[in-house]
C-alpha atoms as a PDB file:
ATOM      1  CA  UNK A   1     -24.895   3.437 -31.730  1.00  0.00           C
ATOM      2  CA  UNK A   2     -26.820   6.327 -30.732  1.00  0.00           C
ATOM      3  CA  UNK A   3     -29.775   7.264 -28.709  1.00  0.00           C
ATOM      4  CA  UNK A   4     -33.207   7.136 -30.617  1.00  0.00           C
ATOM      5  CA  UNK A   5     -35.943   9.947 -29.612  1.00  0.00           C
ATOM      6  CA  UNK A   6     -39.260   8.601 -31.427  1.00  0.00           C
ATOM      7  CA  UNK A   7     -41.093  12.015 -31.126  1.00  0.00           C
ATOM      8  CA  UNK A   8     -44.401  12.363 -29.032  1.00  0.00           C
ATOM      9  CA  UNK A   9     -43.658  11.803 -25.218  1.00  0.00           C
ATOM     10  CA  UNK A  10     -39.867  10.672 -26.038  1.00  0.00           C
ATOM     11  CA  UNK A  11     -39.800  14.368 -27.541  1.00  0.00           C
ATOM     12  CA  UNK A  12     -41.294  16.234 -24.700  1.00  0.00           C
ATOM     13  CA  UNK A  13     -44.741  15.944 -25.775  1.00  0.00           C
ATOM     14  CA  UNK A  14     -45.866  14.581 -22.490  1.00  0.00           C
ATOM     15  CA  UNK A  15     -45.847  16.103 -19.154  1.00  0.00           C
ATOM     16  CA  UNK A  16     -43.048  15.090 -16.857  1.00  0.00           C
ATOM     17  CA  UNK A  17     -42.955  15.136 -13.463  1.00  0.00           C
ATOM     18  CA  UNK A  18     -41.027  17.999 -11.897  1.00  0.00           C
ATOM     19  CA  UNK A  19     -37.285  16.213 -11.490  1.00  0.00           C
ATOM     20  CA  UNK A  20     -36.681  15.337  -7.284  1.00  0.00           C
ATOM     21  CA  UNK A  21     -35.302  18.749  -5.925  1.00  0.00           C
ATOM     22  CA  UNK A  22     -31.514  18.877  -5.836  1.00  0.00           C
ATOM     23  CA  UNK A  23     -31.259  15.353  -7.952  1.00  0.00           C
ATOM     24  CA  UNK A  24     -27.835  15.147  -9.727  1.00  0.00           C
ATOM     25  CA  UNK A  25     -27.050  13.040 -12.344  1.00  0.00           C
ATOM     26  CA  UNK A  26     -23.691  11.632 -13.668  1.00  0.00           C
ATOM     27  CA  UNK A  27     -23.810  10.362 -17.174  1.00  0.00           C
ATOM     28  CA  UNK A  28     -20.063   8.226 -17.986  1.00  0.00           C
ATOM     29  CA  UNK A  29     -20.246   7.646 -21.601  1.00  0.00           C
ATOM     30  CA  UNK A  30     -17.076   8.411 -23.970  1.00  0.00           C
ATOM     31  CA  UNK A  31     -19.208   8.993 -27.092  1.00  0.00           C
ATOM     32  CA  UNK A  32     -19.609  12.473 -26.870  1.00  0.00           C
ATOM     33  CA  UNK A  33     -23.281  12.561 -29.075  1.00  0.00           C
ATOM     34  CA  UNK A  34     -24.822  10.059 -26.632  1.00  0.00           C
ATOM     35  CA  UNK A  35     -23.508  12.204 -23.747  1.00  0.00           C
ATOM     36  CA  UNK A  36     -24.705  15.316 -24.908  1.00  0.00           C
ATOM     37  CA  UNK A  37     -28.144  14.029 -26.058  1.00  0.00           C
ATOM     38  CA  UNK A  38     -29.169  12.595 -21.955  1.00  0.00           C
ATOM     39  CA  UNK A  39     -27.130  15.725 -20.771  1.00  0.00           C
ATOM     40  CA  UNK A  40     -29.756  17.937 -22.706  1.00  0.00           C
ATOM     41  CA  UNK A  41     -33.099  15.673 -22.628  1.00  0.00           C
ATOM     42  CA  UNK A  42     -32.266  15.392 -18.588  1.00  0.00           C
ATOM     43  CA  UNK A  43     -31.372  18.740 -18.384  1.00  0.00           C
ATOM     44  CA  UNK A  44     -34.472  19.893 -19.514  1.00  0.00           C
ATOM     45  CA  UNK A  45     -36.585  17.737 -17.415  1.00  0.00           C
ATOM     46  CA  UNK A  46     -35.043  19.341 -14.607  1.00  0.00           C
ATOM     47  CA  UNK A  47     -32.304  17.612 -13.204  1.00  0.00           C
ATOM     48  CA  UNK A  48     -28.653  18.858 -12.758  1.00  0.00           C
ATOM     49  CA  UNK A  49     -26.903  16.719 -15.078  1.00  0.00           C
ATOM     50  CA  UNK A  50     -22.820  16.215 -15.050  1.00  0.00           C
ATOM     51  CA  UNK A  51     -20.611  14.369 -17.809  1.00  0.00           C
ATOM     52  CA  UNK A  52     -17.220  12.482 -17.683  1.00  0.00           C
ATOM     53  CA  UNK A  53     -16.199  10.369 -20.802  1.00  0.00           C
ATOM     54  CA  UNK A  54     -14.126   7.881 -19.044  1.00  0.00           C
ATOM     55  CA  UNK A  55     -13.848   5.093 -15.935  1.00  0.00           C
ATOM     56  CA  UNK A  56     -10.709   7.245 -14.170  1.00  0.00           C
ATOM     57  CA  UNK A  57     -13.126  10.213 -14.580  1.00  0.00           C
ATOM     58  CA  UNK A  58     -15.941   9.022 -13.086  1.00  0.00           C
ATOM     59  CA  UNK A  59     -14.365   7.924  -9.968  1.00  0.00           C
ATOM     60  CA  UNK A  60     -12.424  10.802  -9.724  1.00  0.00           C
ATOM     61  CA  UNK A  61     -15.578  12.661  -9.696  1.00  0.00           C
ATOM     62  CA  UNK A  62     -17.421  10.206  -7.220  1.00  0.00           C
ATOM     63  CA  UNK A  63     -14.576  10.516  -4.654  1.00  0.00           C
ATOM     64  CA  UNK A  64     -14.873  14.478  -4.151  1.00  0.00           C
ATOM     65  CA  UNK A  65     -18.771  14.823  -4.691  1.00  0.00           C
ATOM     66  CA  UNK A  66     -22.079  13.762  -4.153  1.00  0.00           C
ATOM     67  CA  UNK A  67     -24.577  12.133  -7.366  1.00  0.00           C
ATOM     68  CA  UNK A  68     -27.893  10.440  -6.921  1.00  0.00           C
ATOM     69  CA  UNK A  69     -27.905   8.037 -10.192  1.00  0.00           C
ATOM     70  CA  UNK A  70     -25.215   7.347 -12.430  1.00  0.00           C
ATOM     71  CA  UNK A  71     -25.683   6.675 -16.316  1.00  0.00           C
ATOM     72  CA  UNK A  72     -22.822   4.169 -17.173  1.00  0.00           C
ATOM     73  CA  UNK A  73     -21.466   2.996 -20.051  1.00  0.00           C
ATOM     74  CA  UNK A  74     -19.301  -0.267 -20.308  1.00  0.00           C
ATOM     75  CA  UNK A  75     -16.650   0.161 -22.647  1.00  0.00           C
ATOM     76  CA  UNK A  76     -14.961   3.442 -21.787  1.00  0.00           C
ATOM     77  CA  UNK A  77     -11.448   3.922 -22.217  1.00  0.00           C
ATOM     78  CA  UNK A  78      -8.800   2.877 -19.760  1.00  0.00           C
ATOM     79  CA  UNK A  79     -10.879   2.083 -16.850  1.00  0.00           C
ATOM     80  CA  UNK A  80     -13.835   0.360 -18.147  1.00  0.00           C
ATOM     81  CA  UNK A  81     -17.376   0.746 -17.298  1.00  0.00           C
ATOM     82  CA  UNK A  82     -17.757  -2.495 -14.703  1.00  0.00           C
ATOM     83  CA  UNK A  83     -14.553  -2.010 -12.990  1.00  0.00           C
ATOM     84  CA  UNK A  84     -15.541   1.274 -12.266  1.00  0.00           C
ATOM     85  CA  UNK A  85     -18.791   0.037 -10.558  1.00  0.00           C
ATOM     86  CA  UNK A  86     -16.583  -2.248  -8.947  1.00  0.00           C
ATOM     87  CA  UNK A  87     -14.323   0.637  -7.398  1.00  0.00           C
ATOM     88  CA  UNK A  88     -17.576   2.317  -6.466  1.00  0.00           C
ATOM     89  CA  UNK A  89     -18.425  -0.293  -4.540  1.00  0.00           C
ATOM     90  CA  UNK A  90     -15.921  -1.599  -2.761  1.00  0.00           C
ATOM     91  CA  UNK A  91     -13.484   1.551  -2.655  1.00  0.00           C
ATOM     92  CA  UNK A  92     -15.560   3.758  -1.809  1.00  0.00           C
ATOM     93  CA  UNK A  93     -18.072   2.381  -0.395  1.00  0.00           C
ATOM     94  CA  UNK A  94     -20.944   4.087  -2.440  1.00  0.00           C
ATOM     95  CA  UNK A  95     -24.694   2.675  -2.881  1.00  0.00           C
ATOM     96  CA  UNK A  96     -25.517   5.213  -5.624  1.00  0.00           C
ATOM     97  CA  UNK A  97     -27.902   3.614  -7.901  1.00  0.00           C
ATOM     98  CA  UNK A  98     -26.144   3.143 -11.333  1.00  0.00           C
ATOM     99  CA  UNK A  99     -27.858   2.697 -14.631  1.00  0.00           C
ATOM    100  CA  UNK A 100     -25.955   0.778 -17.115  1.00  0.00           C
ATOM    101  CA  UNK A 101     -26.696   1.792 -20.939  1.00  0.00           C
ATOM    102  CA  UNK A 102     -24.476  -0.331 -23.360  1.00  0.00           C
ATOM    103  CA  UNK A 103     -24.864  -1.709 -26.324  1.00  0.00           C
ATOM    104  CA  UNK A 104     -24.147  -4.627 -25.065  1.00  0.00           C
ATOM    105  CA  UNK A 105     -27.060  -7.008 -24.935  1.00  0.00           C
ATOM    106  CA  UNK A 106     -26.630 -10.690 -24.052  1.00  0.00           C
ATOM    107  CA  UNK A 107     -27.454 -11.904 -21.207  1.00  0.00           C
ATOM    108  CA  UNK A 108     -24.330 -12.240 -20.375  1.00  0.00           C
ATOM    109  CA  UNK A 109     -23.267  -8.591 -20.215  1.00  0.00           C
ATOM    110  CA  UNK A 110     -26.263  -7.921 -18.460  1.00  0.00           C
ATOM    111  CA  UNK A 111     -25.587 -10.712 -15.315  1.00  0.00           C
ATOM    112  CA  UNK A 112     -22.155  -9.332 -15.942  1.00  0.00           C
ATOM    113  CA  UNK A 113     -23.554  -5.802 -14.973  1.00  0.00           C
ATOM    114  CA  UNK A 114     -25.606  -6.729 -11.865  1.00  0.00           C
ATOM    115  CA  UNK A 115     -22.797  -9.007 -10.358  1.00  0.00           C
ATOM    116  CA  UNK A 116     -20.614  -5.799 -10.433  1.00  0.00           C
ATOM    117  CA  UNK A 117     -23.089  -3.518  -8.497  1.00  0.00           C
ATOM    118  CA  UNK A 118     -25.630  -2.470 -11.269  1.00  0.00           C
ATOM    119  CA  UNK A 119     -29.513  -1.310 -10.132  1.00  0.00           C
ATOM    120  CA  UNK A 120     -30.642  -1.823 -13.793  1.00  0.00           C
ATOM    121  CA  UNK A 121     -29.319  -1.986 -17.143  1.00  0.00           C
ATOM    122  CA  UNK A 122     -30.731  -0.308 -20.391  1.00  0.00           C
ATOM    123  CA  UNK A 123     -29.487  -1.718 -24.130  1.00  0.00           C
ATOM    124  CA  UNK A 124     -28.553   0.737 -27.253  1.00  0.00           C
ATOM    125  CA  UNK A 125     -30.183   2.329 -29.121  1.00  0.00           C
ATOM    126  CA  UNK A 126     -32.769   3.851 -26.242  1.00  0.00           C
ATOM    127  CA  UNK A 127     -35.839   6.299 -26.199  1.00  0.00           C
ATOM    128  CA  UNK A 128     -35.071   9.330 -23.571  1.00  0.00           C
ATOM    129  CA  UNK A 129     -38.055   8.877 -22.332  1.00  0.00           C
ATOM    130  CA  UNK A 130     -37.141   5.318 -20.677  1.00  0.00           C
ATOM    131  CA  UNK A 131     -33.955   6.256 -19.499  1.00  0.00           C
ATOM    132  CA  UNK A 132     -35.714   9.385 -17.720  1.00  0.00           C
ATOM    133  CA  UNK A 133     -38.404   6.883 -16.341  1.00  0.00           C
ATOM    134  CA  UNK A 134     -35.786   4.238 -15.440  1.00  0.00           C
ATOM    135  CA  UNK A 135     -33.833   7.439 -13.393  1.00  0.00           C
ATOM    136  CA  UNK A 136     -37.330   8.329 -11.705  1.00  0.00           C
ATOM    137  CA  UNK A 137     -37.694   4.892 -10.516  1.00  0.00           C
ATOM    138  CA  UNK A 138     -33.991   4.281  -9.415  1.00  0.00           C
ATOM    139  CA  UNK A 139     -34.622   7.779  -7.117  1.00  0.00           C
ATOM    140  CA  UNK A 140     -38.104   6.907  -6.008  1.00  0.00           C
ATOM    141  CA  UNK A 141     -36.752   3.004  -4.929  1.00  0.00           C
ATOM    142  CA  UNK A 142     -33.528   4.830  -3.155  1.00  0.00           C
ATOM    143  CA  UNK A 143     -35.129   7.808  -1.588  1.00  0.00           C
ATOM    144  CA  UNK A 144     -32.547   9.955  -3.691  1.00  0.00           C
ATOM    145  CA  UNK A 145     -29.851   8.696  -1.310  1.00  0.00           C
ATOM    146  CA  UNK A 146     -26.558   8.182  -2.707  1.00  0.00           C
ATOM    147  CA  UNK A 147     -24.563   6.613  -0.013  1.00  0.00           C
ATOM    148  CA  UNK A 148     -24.284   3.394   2.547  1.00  0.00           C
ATOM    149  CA  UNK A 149     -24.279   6.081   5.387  1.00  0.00           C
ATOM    150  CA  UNK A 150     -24.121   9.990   5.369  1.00  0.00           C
ATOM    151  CA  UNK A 151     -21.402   9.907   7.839  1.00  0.00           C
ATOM    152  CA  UNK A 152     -17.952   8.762   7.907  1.00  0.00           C
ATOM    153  CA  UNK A 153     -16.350   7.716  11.060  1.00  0.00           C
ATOM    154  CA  UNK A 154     -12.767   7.370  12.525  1.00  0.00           C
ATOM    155  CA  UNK A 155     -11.847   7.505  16.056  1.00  0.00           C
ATOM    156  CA  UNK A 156     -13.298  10.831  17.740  1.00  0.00           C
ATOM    157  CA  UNK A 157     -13.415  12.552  14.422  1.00  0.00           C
ATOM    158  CA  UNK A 158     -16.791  12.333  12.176  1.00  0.00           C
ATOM    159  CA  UNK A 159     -18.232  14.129   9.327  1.00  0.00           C
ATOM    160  CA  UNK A 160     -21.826  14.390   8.674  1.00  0.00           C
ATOM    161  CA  UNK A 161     -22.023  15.053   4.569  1.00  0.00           C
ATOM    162  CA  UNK A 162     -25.615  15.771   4.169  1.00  0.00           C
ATOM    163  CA  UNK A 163     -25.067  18.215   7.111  1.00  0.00           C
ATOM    164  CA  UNK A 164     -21.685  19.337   6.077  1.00  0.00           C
ATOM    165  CA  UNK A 165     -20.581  18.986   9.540  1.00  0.00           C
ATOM    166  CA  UNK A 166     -17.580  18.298  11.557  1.00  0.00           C
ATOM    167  CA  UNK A 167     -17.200  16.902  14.527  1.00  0.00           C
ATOM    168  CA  UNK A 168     -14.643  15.478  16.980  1.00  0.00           C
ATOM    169  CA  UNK A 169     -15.770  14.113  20.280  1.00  0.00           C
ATOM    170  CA  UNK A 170     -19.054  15.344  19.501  1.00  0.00           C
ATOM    171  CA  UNK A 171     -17.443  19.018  19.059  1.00  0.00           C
ATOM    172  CA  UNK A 172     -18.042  21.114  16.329  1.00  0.00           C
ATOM    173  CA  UNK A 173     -15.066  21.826  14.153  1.00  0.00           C
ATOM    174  CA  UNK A 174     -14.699  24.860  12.004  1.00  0.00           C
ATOM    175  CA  UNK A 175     -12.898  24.050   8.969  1.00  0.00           C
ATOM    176  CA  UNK A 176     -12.450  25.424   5.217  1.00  0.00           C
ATOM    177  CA  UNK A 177     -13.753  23.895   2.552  1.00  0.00           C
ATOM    178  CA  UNK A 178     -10.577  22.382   1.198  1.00  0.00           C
ATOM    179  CA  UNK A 179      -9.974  21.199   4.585  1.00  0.00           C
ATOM    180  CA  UNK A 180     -13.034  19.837   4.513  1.00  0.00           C
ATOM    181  CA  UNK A 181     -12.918  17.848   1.423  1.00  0.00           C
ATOM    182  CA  UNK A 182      -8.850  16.720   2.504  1.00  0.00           C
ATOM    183  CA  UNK A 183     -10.472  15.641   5.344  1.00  0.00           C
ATOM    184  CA  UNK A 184     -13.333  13.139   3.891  1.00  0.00           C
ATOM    185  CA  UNK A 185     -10.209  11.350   1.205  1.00  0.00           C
ATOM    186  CA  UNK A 186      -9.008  10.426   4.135  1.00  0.00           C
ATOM    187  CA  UNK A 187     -12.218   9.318   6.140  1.00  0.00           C
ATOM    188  CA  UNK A 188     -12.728   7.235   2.970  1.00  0.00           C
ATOM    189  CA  UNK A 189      -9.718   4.970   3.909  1.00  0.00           C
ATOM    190  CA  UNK A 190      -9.312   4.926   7.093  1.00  0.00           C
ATOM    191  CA  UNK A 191      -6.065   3.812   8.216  1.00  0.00           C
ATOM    192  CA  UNK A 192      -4.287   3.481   4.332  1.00  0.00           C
ATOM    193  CA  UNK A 193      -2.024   5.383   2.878  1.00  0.00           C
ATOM    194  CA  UNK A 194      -3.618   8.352   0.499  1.00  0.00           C
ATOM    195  CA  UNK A 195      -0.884   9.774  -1.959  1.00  0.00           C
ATOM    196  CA  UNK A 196       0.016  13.522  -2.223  1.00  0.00           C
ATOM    197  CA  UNK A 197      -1.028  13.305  -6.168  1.00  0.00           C
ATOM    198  CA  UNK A 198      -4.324  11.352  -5.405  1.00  0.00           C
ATOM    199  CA  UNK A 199      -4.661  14.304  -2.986  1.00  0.00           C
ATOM    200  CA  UNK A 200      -3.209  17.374  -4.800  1.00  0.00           C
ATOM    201  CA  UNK A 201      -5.749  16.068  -8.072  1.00  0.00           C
ATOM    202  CA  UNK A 202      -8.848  16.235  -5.877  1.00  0.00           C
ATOM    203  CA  UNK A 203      -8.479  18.971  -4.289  1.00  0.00           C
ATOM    204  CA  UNK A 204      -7.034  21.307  -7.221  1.00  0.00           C
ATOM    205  CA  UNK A 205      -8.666  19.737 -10.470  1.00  0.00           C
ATOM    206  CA  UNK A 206      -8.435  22.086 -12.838  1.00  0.00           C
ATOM    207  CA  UNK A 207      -4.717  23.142 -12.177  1.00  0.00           C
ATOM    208  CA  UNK A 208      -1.597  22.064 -10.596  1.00  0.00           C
ATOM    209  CA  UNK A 209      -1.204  23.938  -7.059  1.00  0.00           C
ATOM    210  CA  UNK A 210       1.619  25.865  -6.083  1.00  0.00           C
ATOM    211  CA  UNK A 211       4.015  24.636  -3.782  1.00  0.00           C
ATOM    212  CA  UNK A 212       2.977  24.960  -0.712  1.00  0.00           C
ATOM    213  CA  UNK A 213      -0.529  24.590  -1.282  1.00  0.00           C
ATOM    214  CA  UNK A 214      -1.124  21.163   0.171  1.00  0.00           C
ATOM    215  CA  UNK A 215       1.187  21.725   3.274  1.00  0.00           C
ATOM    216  CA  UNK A 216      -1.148  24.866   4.637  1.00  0.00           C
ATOM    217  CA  UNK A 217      -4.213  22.392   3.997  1.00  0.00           C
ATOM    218  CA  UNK A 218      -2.747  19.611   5.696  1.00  0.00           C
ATOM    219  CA  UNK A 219      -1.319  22.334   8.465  1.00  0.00           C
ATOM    220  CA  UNK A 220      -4.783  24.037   8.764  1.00  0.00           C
ATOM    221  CA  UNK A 221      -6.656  20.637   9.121  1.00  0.00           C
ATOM    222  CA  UNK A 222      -4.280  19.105  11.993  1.00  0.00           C
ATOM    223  CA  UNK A 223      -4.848  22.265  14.031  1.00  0.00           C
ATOM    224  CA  UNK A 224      -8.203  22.295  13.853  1.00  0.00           C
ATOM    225  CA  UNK A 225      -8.550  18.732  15.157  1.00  0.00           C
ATOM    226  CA  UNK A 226      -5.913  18.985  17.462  1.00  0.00           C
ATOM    227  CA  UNK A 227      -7.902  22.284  18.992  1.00  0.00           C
ATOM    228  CA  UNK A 228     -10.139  18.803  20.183  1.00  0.00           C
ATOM    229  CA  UNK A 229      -7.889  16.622  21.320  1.00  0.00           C
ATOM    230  CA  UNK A 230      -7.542  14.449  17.645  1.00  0.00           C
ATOM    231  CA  UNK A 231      -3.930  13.969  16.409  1.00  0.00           C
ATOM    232  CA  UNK A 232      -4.263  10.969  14.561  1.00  0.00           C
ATOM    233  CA  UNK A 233      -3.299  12.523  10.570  1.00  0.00           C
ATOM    234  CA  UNK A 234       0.460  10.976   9.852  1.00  0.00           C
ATOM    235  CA  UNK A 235       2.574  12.312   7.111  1.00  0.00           C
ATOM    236  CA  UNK A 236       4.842   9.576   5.051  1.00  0.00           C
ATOM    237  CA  UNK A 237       6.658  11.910   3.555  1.00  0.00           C
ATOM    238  CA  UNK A 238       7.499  12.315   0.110  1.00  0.00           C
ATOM    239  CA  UNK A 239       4.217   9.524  -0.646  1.00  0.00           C
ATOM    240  CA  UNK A 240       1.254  10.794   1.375  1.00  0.00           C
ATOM    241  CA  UNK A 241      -1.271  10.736   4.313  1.00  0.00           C
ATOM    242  CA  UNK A 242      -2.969   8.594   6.492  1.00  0.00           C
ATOM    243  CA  UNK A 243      -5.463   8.195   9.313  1.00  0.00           C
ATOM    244  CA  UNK A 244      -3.852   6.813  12.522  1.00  0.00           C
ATOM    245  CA  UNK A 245      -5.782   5.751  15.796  1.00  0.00           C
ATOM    246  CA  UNK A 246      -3.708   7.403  18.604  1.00  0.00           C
ATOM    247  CA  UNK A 247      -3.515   6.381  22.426  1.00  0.00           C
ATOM    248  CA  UNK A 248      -5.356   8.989  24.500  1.00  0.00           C
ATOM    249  CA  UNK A 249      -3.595   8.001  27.865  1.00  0.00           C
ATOM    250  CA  UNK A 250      -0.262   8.914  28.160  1.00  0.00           C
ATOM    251  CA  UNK A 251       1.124  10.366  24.990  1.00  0.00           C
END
């Protein structure tokens, strides 16, 4: 089923608010028409729109960067639409407000939808002009804010992601964006195991790294923190990394 656009308003014919400055928008939906028909409409209204066209995508995507409201579909390939939300939730730990459209309509689906995590839920076929209303209303209700708390916490070491700041026992730390972003997959579970692929696909999406890529991250990331006193990042080799409290007295 695809998205209906009545003409008037739904076309454009009304005036639209100016979009919330900096709001980005993920639309998950593996029919590409759908996709591409919010991508433009949303696009135009101002906001800075992403796509993904399945579950694995879509939390791949949420785990390395930052979205205001999600557009979700239900039944996407592999990972479907609700345990997606689920994983959002639970893994990692995000409040975004998500905006279920599915063709999908008893009530059912849509207590289904909630109980996973859902702020609202939209049926197919759809004006544009709702779901851009429905997106307003999610970012007015949530002050645009797109997690539980802006900073993630383990031991001495903290990092601030609406200031893009890093910190260990309230010390600045100077480190490089990849660093950076190795650094927060591992604030996101702190204390479990992260695996080199999980790792080697965040950081280096679009292409395999070379060799020794990952080791001068991980290198360049334990010096830094260990410049203040934070030594805590252990290597299972061969599997991955993990966050470890260490004992300050007497190592």
């Amino acid at each position: 089923m695809t998205a209906t656009v009545r003409g008037g308003e739904d076309a454009g014919g009304a005036a639209s608010a100016p979009a919330p400055e900096g709001a980005r928008v993920l639309i998950v939906e593996d029919d590409f028409a759908i996709a591409s028909n919010l991508d433009t409409f949303l696009s135009l209204r101002g906001f800075a729109v992403d796509a993904v066209y399945s579950g694995a995508a879509a939390l791949h995507r949420c785990s390395v960067d930052r979205f205001d409201v999600i557009l979700l579909d239900v039944g996407l390939p592999g990972l479907d639409g609700l345990t997606f939300l689920r994983r959002l939730r639970d893994e990692l730990r995000a409040a975004t407000p998500v905006l279920i459209i599915s063709a999908r309509n008893e009530l059912v689906d849509k207590l289904a939808g909630f109980a996973h995590g859902a702020d609202d839920y939209l049926t197919k076929p759809f004006a544009l002009a709702e779901v851009e209303a429905r997106v307003r209303a999610l970012l007015n209700r949530s002050g645009a804010g797109s997690v539980v708390d802006p900073v993630l916490r383990f031991d001495t070491v903290a990092l601030d992601r609406d200031r893009g700041e890093v910190r260990v026992a309230g010390n600045l730390v100077r480190l490089t964006p990849k660093a950076a972003q190795l650094l927060e997959l591992l604030l996101r579970k702190p204390g479990q195991l992260v695996r080199r692929a999980t790792v080697e696909a965040a950081l280096w999406p679009d292409a395999p790294p070379q060799a020794d890529a990952l080791r001068s991250q991980i290198h360049a990331l334990r010096r830094a923190l260990a410049d203040h006193g934070f030594d805590g990042i252990e290597t299972v080799h061969g599997v991955g990394l993990r966050l470890v409290a260490r004992e300050r007295n007497g190592r």
